[in-house]
PDB file of N, CA and C in Angstrom:
ATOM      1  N   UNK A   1       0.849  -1.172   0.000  1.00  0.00           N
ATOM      2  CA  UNK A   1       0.000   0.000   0.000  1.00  0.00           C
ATOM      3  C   UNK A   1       0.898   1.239   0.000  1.00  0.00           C
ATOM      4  N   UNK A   2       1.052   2.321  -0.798  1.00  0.00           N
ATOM      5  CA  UNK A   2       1.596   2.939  -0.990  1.00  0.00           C
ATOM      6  C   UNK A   2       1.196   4.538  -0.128  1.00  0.00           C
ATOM      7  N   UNK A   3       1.838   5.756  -0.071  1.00  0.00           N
ATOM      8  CA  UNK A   3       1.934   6.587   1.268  1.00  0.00           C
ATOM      9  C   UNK A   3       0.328   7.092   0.671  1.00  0.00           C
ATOM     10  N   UNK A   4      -0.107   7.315  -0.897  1.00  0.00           N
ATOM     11  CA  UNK A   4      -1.227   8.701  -1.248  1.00  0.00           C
ATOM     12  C   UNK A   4      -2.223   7.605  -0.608  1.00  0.00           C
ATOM     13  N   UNK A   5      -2.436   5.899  -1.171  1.00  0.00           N
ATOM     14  CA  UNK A   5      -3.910   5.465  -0.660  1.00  0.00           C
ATOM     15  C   UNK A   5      -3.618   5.461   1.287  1.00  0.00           C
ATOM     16  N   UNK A   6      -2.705   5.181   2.033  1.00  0.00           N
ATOM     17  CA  UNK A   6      -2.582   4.888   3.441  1.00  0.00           C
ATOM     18  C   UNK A   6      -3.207   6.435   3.782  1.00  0.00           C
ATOM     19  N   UNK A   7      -2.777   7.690   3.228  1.00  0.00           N
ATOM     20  CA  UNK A   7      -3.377   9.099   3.199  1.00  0.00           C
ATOM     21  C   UNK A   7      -4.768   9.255   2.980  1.00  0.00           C
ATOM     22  N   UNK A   8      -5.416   8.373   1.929  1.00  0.00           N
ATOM     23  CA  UNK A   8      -6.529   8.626   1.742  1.00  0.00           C
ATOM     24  C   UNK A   8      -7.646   7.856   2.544  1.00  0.00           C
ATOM     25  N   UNK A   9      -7.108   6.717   3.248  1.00  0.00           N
ATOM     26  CA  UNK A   9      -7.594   5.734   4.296  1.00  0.00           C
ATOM     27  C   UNK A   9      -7.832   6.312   5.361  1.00  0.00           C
ATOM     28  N   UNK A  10      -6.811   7.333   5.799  1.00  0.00           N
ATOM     29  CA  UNK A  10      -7.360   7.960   7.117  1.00  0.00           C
ATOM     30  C   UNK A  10      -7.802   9.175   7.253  1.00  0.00           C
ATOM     31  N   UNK A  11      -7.892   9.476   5.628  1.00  0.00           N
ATOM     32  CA  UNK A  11      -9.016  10.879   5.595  1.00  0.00           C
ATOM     33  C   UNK A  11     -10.616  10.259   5.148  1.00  0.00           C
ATOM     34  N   UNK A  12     -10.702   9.229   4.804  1.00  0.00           N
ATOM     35  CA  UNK A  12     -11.799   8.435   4.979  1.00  0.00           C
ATOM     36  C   UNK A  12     -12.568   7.645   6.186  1.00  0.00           C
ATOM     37  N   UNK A  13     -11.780   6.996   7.144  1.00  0.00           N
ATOM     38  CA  UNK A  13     -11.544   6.959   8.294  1.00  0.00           C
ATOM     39  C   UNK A  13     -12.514   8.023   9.084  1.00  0.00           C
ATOM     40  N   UNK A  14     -11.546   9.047   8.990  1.00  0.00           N
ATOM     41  CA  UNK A  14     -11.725  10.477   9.838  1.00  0.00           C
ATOM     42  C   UNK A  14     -13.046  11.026   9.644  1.00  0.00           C
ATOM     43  N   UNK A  15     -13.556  11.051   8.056  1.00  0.00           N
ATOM     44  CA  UNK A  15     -14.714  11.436   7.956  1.00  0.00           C
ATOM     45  C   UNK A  15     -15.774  10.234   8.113  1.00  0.00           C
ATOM     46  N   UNK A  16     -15.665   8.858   8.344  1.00  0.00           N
ATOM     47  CA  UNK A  16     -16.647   8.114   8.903  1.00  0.00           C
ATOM     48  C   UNK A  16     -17.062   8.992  10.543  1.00  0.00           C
ATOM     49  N   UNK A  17     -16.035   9.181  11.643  1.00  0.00           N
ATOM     50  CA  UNK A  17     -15.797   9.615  12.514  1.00  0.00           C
ATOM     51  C   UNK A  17     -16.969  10.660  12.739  1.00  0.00           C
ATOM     52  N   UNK A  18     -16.867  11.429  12.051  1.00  0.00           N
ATOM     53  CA  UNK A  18     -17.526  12.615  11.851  1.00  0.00           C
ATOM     54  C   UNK A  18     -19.587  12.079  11.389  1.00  0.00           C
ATOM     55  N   UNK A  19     -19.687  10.779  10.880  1.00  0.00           N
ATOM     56  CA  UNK A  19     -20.431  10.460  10.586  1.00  0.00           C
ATOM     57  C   UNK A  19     -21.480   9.829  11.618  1.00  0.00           C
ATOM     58  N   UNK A  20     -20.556   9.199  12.749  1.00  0.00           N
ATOM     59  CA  UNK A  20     -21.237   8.540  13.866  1.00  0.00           C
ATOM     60  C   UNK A  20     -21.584   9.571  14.500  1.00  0.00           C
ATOM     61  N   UNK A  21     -21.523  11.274  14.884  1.00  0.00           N
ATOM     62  CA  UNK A  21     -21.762  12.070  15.382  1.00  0.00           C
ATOM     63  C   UNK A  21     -23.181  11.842  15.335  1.00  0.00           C
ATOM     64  N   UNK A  22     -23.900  11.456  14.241  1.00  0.00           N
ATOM     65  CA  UNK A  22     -25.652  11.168  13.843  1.00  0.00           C
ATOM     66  C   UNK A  22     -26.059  10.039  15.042  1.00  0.00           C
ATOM     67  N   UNK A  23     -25.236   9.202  15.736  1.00  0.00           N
ATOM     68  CA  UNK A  23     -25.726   7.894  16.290  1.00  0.00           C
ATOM     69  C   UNK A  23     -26.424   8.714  17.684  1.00  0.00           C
ATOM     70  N   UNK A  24     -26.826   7.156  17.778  1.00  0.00           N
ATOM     71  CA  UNK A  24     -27.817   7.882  19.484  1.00  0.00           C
ATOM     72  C   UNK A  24     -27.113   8.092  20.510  1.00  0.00           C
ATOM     73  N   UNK A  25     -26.011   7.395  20.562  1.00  0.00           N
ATOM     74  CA  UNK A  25     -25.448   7.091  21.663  1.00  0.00           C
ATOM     75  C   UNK A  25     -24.804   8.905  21.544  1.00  0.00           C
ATOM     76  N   UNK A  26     -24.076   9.289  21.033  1.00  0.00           N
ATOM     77  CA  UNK A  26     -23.436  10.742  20.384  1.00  0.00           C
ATOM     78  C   UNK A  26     -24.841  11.955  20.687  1.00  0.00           C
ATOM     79  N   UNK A  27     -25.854  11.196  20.406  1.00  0.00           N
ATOM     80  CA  UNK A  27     -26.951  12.691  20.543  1.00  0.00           C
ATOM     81  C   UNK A  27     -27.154  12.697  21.379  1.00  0.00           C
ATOM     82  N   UNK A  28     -27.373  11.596  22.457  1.00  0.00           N
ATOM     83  CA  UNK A  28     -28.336  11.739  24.450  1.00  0.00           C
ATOM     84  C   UNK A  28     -26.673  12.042  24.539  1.00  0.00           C
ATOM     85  N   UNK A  29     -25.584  12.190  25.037  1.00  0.00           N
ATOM     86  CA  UNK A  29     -24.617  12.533  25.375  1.00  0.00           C
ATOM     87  C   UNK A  29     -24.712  13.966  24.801  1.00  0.00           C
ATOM     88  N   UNK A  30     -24.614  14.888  24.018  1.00  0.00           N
ATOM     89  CA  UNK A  30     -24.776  15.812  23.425  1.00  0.00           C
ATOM     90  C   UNK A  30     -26.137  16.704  23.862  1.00  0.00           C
ATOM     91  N   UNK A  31     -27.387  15.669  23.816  1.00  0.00           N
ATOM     92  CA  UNK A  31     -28.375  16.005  24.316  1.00  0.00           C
ATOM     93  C   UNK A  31     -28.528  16.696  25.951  1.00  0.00           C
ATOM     94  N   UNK A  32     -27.490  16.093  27.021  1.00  0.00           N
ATOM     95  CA  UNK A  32     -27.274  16.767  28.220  1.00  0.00           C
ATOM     96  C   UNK A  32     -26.517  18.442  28.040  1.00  0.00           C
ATOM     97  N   UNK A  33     -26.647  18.917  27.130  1.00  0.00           N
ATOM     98  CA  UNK A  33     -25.990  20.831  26.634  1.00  0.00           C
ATOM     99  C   UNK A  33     -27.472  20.960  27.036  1.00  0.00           C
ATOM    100  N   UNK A  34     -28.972  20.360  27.000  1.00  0.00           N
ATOM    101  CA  UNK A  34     -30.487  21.172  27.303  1.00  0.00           C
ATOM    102  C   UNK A  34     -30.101  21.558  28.828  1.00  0.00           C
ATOM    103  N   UNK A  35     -29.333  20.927  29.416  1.00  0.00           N
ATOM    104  CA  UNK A  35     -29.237  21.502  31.158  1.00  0.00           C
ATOM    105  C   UNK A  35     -28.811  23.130  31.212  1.00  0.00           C
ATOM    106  N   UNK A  36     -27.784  23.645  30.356  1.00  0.00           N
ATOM    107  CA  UNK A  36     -27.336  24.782  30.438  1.00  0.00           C
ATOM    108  C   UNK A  36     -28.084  25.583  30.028  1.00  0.00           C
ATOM    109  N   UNK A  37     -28.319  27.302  31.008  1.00  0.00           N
ATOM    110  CA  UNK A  37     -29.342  27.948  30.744  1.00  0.00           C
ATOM    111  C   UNK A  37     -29.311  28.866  29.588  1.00  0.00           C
ATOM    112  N   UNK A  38     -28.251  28.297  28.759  1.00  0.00           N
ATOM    113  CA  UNK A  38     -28.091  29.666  27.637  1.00  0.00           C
ATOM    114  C   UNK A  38     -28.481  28.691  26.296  1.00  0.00           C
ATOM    115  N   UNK A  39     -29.306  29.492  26.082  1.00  0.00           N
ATOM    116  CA  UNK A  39     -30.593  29.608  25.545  1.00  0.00           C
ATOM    117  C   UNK A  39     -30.831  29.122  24.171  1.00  0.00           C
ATOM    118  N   UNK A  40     -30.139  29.524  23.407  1.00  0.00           N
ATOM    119  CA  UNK A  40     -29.724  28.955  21.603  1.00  0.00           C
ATOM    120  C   UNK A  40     -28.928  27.714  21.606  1.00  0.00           C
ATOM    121  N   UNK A  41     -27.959  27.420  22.461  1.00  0.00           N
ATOM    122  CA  UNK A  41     -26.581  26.378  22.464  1.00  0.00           C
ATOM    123  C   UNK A  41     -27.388  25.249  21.957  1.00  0.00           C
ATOM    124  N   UNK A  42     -28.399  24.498  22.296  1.00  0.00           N
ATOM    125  CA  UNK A  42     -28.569  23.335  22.054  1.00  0.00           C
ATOM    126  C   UNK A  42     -28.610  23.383  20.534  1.00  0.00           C
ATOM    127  N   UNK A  43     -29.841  24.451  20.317  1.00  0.00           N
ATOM    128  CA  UNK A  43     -30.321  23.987  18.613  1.00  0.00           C
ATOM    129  C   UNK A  43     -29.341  24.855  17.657  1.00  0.00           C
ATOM    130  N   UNK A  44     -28.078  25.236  17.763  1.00  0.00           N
ATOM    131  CA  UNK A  44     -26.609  25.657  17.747  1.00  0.00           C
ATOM    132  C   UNK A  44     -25.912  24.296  17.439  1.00  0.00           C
ATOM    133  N   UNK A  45     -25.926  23.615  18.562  1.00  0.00           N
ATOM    134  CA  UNK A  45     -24.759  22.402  18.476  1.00  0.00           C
ATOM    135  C   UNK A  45     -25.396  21.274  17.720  1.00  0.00           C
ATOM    136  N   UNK A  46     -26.784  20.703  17.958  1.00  0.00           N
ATOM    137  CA  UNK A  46     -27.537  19.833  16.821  1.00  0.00           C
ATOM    138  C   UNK A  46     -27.485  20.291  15.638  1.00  0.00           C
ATOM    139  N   UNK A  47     -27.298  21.379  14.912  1.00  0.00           N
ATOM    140  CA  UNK A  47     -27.136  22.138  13.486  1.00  0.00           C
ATOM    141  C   UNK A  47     -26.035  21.767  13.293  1.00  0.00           C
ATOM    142  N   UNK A  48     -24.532  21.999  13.929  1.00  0.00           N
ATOM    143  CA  UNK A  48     -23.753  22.433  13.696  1.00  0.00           C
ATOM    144  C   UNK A  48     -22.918  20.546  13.428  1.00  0.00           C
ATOM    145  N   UNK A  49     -23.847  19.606  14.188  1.00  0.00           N
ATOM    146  CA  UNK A  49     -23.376  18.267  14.014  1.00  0.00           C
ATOM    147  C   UNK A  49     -24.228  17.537  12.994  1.00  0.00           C
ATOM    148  N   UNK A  50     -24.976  18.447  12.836  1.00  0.00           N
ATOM    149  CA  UNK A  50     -25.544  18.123  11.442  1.00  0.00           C
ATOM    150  C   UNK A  50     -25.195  18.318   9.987  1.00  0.00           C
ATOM    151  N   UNK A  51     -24.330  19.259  10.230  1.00  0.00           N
ATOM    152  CA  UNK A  51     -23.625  19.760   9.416  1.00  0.00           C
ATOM    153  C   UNK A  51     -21.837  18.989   8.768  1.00  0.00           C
ATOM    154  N   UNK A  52     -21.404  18.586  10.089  1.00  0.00           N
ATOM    155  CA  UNK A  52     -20.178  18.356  10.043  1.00  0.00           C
ATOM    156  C   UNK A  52     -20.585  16.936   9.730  1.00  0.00           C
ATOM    157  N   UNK A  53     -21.810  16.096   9.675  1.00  0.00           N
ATOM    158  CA  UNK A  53     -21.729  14.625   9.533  1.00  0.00           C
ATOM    159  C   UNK A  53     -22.609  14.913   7.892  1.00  0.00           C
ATOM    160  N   UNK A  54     -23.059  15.814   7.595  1.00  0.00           N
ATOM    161  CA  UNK A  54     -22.962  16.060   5.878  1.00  0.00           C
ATOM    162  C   UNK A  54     -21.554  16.460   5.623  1.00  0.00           C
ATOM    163  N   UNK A  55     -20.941  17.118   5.998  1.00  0.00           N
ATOM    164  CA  UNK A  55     -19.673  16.942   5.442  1.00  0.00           C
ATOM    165  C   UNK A  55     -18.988  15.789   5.258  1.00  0.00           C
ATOM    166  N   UNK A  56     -19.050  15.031   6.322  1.00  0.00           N
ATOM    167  CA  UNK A  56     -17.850  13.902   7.099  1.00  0.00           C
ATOM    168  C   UNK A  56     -18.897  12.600   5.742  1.00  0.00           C
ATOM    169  N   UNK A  57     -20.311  12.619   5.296  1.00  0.00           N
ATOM    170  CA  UNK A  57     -20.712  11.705   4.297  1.00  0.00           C
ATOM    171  C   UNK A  57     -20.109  12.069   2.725  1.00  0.00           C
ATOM    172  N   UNK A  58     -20.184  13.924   2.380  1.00  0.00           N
ATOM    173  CA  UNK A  58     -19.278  14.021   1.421  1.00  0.00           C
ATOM    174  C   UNK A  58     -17.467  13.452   1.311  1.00  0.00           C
ATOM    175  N   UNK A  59     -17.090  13.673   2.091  1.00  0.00           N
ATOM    176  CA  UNK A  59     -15.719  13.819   1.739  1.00  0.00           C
ATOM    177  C   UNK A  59     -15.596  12.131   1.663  1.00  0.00           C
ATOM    178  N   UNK A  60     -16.464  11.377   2.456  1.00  0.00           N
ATOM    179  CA  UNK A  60     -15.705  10.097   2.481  1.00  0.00           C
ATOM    180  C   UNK A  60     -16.707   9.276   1.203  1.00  0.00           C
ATOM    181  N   UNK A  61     -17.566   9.809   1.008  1.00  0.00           N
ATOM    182  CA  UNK A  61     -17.460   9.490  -0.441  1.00  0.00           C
ATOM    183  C   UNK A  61     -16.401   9.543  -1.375  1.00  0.00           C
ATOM    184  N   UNK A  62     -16.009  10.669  -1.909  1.00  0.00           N
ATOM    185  CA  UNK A  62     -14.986  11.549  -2.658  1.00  0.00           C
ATOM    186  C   UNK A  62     -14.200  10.506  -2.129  1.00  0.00           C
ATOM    187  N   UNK A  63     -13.588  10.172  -1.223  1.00  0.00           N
ATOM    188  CA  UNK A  63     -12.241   9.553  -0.544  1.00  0.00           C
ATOM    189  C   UNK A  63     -12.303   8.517  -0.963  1.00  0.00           C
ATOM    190  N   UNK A  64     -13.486   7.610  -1.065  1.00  0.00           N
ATOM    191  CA  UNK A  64     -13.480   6.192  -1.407  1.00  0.00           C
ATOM    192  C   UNK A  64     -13.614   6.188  -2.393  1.00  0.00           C
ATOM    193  N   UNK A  65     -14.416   6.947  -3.308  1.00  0.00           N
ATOM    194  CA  UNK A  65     -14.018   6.746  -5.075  1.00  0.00           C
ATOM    195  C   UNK A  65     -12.774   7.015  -5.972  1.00  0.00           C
ATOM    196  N   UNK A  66     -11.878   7.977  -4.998  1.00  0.00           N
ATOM    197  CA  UNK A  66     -10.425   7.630  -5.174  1.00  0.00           C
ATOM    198  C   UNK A  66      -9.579   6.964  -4.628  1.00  0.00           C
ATOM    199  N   UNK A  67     -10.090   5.983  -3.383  1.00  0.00           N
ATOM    200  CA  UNK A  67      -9.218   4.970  -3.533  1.00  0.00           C
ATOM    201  C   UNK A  67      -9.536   3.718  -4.504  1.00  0.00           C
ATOM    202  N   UNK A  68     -10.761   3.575  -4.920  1.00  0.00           N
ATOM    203  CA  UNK A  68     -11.263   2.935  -5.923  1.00  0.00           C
ATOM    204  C   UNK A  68     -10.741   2.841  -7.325  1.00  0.00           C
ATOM    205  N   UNK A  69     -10.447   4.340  -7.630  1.00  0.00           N
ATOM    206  CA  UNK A  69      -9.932   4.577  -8.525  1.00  0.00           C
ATOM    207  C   UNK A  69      -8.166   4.516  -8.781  1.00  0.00           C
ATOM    208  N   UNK A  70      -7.587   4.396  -7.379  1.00  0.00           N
ATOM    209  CA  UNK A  70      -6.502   4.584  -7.809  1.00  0.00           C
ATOM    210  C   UNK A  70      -6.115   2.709  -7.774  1.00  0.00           C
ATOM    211  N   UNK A  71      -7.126   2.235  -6.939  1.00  0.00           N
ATOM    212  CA  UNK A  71      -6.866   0.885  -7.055  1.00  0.00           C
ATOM    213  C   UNK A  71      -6.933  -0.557  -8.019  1.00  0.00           C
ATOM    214  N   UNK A  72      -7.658   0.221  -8.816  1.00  0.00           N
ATOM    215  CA  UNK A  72      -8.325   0.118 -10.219  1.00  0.00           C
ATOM    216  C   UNK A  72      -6.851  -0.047 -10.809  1.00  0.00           C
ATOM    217  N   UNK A  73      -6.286   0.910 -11.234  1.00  0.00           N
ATOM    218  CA  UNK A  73      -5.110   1.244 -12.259  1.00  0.00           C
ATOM    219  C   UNK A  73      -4.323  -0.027 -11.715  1.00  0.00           C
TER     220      UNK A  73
END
């Protein structure tokens, strides 16, 4: 396995990572920010992990169709 796919393994990796942020276990853990009295934070941080696990599904797409591709050749 050469250094670009071992590179592209753990930027694929990384953005699975980003993907489990969606699981339950990640939201009732996350879900305890409703205790704090300031006021926006919750529906702030549910956006904002909503966001980063659409990212973390783009990129590791992209990531796996080039290791696909480079594995191909």
């Amino acid at each position: 396995m050469n250094d670009r796919n071992l590179k592209l393994l753990y930027i694929a990796l990384g953005s699975l990572m980003l993907i489990f942020l969606q699981s339950d276990v990640f939201q009732l853990a996350i879900s305890l920010i409703n205790i704090l009295p300031i006021p926006y934070l919750p529906s702030v941080t549910f956006w904002l992990i909503n966001i980063l696990s659409f990212v973390g599904v783009v990129i590791f797409v992209i990531t796996s169709l080039k290791l696909i591709l480079n594995n191909i050749k």
